[in-house]
Protein backbone atom coordinates (compact mmCIF):
# COMPACT_ATOMS: atom_id res chain seq x y z
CA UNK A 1 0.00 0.00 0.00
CA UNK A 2 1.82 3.44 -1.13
CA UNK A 3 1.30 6.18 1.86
CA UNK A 4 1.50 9.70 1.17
CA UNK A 5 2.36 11.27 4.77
CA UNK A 6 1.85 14.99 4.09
CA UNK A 7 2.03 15.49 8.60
CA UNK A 8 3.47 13.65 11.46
CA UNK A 9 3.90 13.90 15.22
CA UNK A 10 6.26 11.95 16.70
CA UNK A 11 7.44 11.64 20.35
CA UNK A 12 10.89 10.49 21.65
CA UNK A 13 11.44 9.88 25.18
CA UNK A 14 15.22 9.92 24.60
CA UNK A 15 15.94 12.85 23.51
CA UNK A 16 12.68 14.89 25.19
CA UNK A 17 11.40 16.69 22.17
CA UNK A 18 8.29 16.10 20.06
CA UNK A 19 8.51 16.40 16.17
CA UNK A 20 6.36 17.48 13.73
CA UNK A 21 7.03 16.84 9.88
CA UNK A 22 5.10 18.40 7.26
CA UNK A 23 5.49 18.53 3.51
CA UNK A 24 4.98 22.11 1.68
CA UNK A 25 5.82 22.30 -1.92
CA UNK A 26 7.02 18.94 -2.57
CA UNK A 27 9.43 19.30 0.27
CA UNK A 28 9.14 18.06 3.61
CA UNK A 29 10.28 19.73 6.65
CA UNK A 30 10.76 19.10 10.37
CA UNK A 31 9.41 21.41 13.68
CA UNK A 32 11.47 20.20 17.12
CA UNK A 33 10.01 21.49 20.27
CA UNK A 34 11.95 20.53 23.11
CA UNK A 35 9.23 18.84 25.67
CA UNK A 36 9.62 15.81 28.13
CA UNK A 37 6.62 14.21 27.43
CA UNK A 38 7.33 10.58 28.76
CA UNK A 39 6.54 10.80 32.04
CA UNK A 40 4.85 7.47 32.19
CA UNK A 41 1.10 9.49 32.43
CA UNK A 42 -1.41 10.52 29.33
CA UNK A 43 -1.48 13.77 28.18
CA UNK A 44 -3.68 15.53 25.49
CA UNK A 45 -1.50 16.58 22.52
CA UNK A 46 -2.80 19.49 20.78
CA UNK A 47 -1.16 20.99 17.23
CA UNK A 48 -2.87 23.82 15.92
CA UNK A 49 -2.12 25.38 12.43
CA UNK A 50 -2.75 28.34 10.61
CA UNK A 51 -1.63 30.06 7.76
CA UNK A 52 2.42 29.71 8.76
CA UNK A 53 1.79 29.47 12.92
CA UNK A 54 2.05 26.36 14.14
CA UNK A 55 0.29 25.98 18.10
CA UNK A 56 2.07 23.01 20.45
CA UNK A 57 -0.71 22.82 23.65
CA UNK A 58 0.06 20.27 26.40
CA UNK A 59 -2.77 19.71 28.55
CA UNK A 60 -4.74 22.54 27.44
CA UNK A 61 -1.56 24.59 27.81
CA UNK A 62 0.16 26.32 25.28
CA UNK A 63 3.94 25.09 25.53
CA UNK A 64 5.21 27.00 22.09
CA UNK A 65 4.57 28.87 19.23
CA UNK A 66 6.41 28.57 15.85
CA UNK A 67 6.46 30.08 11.98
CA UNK A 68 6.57 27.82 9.73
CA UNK A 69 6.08 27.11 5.87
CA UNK A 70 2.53 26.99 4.92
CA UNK A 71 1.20 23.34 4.82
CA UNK A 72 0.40 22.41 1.00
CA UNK A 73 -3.30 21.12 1.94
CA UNK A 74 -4.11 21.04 -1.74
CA UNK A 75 -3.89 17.39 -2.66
CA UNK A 76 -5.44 16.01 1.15
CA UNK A 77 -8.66 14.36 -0.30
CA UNK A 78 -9.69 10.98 0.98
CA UNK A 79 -6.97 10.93 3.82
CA UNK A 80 -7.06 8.67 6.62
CA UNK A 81 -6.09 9.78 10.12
CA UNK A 82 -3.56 6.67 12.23
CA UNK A 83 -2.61 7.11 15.61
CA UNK A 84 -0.26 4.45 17.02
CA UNK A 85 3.15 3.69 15.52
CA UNK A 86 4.29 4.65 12.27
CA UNK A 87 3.74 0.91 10.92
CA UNK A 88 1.29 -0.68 8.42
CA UNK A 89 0.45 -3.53 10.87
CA UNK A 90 0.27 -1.84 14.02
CA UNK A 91 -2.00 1.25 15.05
CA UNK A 92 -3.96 1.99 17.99
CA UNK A 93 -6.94 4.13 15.87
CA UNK A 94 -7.62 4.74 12.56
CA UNK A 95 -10.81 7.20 11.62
């Protein structure tokens, strides 16, 4: 199955930071926001977008605030939303 990933969070407990990669343009870049998130509890994850803002929330609070390229939302018809690892076989949701 070909997958077009056009955004991504990730979350590494190694190095503390959460990662968002987005594709603009045909090219794809990365947002790092240092955060310890792996703290062994759940916590709402909240990325809001717009225009060339990008929005990291953390529990209902905002944690930081970045520019960024605009998002190329153009070609995002009949996309599928996966939550869970970044693996054909395993996910945790998939709307």
């Amino acid at each position: 199955m070909l997958l077009n990933r056009y955004f991504e969070i990730q979350s590494s407990g190694r190095k503390d930071e959460i990662r968002f990669f987005y594709k603009s343009n045909r090219t794809k870049y990365a947002v790092t926001f240092p955060y310890h998130l792996a703290d062994q509890n759940w916590h709402q994850l909240i990325i809001s977008i717009s225009g060339t803002r990008i929005d990291l929330y953390v529990d209902c609070n905002r944690i930081f605030r970045k520019q960024i390229y605009e998002l190329d939302l153009g070609s995002l018809k009949n996309t599928s939303s996966w939550i869970g690892q970044r693996n054909d076989n395993q996910f945790l949701f998939r709307v």
